[in-house]
C-alpha atoms as a PDB file:
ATOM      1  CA  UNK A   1      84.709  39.203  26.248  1.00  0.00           C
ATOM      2  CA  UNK A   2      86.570  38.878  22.797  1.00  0.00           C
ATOM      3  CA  UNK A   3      87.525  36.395  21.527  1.00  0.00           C
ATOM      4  CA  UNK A   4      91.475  36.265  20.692  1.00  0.00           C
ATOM      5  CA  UNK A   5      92.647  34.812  17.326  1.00  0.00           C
ATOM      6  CA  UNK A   6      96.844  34.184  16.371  1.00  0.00           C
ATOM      7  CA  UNK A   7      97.232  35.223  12.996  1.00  0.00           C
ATOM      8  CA  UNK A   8      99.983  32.887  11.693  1.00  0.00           C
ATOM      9  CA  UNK A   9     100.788  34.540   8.630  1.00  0.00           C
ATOM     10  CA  UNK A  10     104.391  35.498   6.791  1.00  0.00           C
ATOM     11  CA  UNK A  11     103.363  38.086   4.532  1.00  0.00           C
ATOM     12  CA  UNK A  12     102.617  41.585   6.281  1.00  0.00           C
ATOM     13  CA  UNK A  13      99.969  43.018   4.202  1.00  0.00           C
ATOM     14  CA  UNK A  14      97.988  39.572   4.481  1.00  0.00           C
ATOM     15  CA  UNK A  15      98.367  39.887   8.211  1.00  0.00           C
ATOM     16  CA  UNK A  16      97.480  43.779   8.482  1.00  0.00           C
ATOM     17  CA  UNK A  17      94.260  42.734   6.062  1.00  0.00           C
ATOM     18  CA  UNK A  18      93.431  40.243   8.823  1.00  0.00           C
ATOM     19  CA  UNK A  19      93.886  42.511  11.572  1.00  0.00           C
ATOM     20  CA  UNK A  20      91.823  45.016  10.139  1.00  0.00           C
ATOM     21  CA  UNK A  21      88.658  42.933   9.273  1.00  0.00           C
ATOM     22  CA  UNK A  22      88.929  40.714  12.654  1.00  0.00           C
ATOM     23  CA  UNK A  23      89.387  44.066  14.916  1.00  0.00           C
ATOM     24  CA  UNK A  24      86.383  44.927  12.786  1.00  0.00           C
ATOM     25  CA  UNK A  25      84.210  42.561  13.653  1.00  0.00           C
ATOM     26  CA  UNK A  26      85.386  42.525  17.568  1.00  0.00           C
ATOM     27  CA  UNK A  27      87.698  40.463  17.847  1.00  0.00           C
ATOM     28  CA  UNK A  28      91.168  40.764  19.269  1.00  0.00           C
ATOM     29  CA  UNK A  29      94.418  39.624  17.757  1.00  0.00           C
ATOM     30  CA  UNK A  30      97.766  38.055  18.615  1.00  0.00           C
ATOM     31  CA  UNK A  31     100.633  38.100  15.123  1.00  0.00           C
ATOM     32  CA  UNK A  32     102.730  35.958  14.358  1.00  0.00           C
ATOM     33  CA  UNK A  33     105.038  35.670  11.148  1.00  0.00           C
ATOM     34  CA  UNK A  34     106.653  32.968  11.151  1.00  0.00           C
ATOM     35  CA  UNK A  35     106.731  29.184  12.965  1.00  0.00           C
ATOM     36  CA  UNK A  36     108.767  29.705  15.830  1.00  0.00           C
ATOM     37  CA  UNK A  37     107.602  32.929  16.816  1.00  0.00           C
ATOM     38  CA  UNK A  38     103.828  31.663  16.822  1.00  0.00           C
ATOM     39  CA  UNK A  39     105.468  28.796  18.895  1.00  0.00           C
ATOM     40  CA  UNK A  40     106.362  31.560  21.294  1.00  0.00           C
ATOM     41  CA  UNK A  41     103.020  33.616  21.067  1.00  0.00           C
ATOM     42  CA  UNK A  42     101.549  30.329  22.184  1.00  0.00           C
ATOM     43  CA  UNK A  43     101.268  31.336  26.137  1.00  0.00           C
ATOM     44  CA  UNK A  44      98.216  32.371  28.350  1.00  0.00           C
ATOM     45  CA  UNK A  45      95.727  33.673  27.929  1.00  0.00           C
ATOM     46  CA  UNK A  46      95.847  31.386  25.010  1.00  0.00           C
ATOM     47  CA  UNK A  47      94.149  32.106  21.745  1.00  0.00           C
ATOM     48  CA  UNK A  48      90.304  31.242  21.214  1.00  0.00           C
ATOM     49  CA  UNK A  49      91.703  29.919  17.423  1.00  0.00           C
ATOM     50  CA  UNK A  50      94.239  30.068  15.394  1.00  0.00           C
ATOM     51  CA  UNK A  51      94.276  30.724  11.785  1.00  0.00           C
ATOM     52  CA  UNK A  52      97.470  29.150  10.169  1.00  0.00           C
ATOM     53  CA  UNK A  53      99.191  29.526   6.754  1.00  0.00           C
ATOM     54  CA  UNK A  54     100.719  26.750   5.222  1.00  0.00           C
ATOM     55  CA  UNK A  55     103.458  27.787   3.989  1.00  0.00           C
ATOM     56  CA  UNK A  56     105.927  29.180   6.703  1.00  0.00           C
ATOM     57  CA  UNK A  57     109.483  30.252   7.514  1.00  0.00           C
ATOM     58  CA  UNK A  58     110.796  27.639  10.089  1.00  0.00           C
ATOM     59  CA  UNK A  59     108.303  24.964   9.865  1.00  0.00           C
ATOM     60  CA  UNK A  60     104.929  24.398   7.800  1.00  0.00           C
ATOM     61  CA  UNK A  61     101.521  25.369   9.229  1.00  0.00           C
ATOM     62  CA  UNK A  62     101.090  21.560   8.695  1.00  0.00           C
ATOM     63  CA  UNK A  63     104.244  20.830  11.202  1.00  0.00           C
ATOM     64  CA  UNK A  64     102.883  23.210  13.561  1.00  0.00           C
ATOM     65  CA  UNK A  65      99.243  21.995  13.563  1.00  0.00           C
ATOM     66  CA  UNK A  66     100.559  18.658  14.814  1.00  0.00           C
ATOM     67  CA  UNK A  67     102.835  20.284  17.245  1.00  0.00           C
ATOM     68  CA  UNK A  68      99.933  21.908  19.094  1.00  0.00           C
ATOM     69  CA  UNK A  69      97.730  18.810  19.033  1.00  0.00           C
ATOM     70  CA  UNK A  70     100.706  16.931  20.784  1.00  0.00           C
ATOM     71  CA  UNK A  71     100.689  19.338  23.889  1.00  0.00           C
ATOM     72  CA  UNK A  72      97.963  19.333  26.839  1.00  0.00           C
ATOM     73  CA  UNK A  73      97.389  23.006  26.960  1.00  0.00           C
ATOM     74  CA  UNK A  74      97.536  23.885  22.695  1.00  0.00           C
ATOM     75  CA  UNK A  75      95.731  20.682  21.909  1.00  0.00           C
ATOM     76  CA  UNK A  76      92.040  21.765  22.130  1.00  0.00           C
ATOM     77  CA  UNK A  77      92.578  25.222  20.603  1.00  0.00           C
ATOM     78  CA  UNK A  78      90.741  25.058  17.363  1.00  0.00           C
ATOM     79  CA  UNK A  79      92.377  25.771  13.902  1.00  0.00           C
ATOM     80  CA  UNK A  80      91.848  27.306  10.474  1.00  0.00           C
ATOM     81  CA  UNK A  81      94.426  26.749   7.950  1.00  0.00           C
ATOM     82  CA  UNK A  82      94.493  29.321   5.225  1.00  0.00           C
ATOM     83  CA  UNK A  83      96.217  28.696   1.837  1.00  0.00           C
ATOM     84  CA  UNK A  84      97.053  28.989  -1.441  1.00  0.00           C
ATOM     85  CA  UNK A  85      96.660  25.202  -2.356  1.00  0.00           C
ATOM     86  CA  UNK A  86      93.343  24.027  -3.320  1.00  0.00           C
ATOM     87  CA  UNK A  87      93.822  20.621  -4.059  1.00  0.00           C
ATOM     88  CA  UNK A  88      92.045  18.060  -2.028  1.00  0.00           C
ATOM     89  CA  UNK A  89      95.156  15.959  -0.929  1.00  0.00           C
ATOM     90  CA  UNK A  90      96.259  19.590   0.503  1.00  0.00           C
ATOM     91  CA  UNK A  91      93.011  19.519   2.054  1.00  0.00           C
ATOM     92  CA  UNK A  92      93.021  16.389   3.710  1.00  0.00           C
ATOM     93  CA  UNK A  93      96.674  16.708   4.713  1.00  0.00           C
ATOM     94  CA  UNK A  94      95.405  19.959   6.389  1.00  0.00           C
ATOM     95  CA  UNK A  95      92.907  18.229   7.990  1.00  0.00           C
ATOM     96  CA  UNK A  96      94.336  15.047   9.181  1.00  0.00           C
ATOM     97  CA  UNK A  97      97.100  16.791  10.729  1.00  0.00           C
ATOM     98  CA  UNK A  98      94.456  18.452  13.153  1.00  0.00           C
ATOM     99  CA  UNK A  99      93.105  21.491  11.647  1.00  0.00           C
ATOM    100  CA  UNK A 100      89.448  22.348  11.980  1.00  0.00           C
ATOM    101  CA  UNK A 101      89.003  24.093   8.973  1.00  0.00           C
ATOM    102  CA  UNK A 102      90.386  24.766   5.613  1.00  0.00           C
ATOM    103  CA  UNK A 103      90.294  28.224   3.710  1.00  0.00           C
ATOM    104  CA  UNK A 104      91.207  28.705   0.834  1.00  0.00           C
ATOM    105  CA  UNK A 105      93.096  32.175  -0.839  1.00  0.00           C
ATOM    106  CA  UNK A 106      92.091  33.942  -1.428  1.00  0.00           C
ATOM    107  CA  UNK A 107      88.818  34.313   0.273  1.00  0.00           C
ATOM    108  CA  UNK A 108      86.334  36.817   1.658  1.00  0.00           C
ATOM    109  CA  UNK A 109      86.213  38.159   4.717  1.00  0.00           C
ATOM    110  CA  UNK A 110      82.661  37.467   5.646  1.00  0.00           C
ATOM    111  CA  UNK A 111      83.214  34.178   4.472  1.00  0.00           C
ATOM    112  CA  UNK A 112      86.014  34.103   6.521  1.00  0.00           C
ATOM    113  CA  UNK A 113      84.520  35.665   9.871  1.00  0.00           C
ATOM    114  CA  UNK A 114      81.538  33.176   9.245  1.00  0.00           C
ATOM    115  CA  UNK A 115      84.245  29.842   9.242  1.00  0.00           C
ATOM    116  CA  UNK A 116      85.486  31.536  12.524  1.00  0.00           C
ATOM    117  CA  UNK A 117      82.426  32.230  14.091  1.00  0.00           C
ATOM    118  CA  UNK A 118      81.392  28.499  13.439  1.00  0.00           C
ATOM    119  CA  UNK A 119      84.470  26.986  13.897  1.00  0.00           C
ATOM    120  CA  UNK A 120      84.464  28.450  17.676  1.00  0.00           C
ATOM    121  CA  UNK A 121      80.825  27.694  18.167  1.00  0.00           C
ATOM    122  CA  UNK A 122      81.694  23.616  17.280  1.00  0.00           C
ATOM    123  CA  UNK A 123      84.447  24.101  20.046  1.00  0.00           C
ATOM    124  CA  UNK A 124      82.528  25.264  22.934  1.00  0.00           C
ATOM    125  CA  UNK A 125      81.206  22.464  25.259  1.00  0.00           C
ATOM    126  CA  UNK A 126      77.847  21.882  25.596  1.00  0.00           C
ATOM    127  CA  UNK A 127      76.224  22.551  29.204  1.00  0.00           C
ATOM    128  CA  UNK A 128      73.761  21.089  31.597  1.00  0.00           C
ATOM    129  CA  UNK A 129      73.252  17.522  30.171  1.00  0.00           C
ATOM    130  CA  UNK A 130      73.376  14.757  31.445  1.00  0.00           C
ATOM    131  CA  UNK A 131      76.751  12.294  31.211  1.00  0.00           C
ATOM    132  CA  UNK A 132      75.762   9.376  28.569  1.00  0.00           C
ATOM    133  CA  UNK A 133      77.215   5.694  29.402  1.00  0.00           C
ATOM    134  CA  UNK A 134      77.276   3.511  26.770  1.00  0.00           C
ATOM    135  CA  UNK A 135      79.227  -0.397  27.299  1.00  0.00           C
ATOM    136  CA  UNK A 136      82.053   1.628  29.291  1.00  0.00           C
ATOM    137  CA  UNK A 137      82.246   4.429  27.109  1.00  0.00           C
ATOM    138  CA  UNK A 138      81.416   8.187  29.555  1.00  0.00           C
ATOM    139  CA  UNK A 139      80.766  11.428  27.648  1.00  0.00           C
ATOM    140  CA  UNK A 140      80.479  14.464  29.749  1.00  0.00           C
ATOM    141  CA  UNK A 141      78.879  17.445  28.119  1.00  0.00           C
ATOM    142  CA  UNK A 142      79.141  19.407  31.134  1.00  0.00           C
ATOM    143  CA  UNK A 143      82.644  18.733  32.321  1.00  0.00           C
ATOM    144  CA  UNK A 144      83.855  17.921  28.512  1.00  0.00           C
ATOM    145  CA  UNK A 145      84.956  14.897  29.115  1.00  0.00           C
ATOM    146  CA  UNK A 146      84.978  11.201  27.842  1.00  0.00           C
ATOM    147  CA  UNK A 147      86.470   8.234  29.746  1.00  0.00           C
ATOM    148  CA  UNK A 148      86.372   4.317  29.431  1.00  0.00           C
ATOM    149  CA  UNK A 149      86.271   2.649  32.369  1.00  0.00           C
ATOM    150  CA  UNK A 150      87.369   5.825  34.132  1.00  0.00           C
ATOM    151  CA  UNK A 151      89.827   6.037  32.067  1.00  0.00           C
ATOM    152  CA  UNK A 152      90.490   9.550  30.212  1.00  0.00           C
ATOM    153  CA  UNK A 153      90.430   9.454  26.419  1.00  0.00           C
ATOM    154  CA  UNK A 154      92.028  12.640  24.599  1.00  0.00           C
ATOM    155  CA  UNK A 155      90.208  14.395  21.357  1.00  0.00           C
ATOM    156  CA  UNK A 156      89.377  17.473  19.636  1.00  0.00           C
ATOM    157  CA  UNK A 157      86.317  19.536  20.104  1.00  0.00           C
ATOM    158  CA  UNK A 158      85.003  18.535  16.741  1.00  0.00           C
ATOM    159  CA  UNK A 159      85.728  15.222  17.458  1.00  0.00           C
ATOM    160  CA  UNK A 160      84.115  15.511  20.708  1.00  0.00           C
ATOM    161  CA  UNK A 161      80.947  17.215  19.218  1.00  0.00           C
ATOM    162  CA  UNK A 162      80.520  14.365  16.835  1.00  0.00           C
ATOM    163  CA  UNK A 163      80.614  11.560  19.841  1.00  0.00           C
ATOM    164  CA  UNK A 164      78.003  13.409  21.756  1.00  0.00           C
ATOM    165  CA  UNK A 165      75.485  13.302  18.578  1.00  0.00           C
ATOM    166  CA  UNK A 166      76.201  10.160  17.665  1.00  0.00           C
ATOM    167  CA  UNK A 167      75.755   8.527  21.428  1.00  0.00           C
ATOM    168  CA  UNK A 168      72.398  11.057  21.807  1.00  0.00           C
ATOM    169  CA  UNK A 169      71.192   9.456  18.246  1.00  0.00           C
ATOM    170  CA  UNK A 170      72.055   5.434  18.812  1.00  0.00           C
ATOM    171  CA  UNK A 171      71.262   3.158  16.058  1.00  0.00           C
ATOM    172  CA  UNK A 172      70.166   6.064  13.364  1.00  0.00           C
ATOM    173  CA  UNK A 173      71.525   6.013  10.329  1.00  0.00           C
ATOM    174  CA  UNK A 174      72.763   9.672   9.116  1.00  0.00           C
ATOM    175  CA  UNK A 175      74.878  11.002   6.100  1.00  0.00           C
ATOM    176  CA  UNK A 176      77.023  12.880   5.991  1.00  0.00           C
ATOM    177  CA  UNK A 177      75.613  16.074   4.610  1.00  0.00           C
ATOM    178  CA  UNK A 178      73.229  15.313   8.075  1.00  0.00           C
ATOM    179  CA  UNK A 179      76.130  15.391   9.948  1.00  0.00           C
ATOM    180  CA  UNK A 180      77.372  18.285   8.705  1.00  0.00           C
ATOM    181  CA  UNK A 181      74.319  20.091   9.660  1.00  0.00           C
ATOM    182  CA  UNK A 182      73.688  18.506  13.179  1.00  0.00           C
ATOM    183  CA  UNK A 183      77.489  18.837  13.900  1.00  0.00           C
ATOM    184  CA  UNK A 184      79.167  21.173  12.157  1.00  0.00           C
ATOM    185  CA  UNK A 185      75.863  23.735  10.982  1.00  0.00           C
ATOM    186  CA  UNK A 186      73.810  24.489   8.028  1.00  0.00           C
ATOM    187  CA  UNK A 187      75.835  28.081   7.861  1.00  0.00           C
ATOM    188  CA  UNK A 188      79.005  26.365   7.574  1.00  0.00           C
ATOM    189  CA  UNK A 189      81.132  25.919   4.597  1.00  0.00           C
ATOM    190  CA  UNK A 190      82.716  22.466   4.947  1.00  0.00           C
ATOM    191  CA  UNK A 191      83.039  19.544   2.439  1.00  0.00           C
ATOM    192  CA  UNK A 192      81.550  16.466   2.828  1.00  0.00           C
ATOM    193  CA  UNK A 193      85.032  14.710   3.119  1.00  0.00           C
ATOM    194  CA  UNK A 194      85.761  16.753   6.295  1.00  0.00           C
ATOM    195  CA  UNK A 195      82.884  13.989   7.264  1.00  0.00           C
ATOM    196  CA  UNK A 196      85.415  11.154   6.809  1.00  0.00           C
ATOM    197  CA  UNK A 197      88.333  12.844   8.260  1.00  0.00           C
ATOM    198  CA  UNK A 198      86.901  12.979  11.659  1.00  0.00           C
ATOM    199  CA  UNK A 199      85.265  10.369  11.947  1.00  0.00           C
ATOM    200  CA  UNK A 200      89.171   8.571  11.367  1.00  0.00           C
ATOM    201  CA  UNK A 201      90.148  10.772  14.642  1.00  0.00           C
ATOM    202  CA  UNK A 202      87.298   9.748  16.402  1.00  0.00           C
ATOM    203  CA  UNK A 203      88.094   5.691  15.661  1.00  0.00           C
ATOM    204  CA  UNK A 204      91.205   6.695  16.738  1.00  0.00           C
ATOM    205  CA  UNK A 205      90.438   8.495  19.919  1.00  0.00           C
ATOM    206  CA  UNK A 206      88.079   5.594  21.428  1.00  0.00           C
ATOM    207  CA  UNK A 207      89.829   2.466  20.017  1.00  0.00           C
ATOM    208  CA  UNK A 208      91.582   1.574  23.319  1.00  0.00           C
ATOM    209  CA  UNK A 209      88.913  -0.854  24.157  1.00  0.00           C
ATOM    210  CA  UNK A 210      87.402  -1.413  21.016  1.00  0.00           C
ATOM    211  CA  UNK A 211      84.978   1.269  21.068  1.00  0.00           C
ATOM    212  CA  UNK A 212      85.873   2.232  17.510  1.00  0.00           C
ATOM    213  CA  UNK A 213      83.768  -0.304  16.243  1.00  0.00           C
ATOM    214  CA  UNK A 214      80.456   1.333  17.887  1.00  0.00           C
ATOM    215  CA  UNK A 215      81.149   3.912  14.652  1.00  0.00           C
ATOM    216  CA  UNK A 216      79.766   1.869  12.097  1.00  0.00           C
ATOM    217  CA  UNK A 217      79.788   2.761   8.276  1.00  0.00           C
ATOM    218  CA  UNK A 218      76.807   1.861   6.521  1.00  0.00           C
ATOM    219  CA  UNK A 219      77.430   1.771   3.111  1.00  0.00           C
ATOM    220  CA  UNK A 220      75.945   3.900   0.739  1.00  0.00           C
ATOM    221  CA  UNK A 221      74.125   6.080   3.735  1.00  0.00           C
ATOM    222  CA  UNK A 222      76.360   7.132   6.078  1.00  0.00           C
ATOM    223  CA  UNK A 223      77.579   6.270   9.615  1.00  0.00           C
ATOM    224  CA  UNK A 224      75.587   5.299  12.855  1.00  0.00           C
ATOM    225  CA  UNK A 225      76.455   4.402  16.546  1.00  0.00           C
ATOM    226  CA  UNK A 226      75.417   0.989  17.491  1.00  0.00           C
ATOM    227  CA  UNK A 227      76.723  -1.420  19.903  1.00  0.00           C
ATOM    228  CA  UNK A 228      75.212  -3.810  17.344  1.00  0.00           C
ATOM    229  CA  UNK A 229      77.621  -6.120  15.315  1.00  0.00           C
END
């Protein structure tokens, strides 16, 4: 089945150059030019991911990224914010505010269908393995879940991803450019501060009973997961 991308874009011939190169290479695509009308383009069957522009009449792609992350049913659908701005604050901003990925314009399109490709491949769950219990803390690969103490804790996929290494991998050190090929993929084209920005989220997604502190930075190597103080 294709895969269905929302093209959040303002400017028509950006969005008809999209079109053309996703429909190319199979996939199928929802438009949108502006903030409220992706809002209302946001029904099911809902989109595999999302590519967002920043800059948009009604709202920034920024607004909008943290809109969807706030609802149950947009939350999870992964995001690829293309832009004009190159800085990295931009970047970060981009990221924090729950995109995936960050492309910059302008850009190729087999760069582009490569981010896409990878960027949906971090989001699927992984199957038939076994749930891993560490002091409380449940991850599901099967059912894609994580829960402390039964209790259901809310993240990305990327986010999600990056748990399930690091609780496979207890008490190893790795960097971050390891990280970014164990998690994210040696064909992908991320920066190593993406690194940092999710491993903020994932603090943040398992701090309700301390659990934050099994993410350990180890200066001057990396990160590790350790129930070790």
């Amino acid at each position: 089945m294709s895969k269905r991308v929302l093209v959040v874009e303002d400017e028509a011939p950006i969005r008809e150059m999209l079109e053309f190169v996703l429909v190319q290479y199979g996939f199928e695509t929802v438009q949108a030019e502006d903030f409220h009308v992706a809002m209302d383009k946001l029904v099911e069957p809902y989109p595999d991911i999302i590519l967002l522009d920043w800059m948009l009449p009604g709202g920034s792609g920024v607004q909008l990224a943290k809109k969807l992350k706030e609802h149950e049913h947009t939350r999870d659908i992964p995001i690829i914010m293309l832009t004009a701005r190159g800085e990295e604050e931009d970047k970060v901003r981009g990221l924090e505010a729950g995109a995936d990925d960050y492309v910059t314009k302008p850009f190729s399109p087999r760069e582009l269908i490569a981010r896409i490709k990878a960027v949906i491949r971090r989001a699927a769950p992984t199957a038939s393995e076994e749930p891993i219990v560490v002091n409380g803390l449940m991850l599901d690969p099967v059912s894609h879940r994580v829960t402390v103490n039964d209790e259901p804790l809310d993240m990305g996929p990327t986010e999600f991803k990056l748990l399930h290494f690091f609780m496979a991998h207890a008490e190893r050190v790795y960097s971050r450019e390891q990280l970014l090929d164990n998690v994210w993929g040696t064909n992908v084209y991320v920066e190593d501060r993406t690194v940092d920005v999710h491993i903020r989220r994932l603090r943040k997604a398992i701090d309700r009973h301390g659990h934050d502190a099994m993410i350990q930075t180890v200066r001057g190597a990396g990160y590790r997961f350790s129930t070790r103080v």
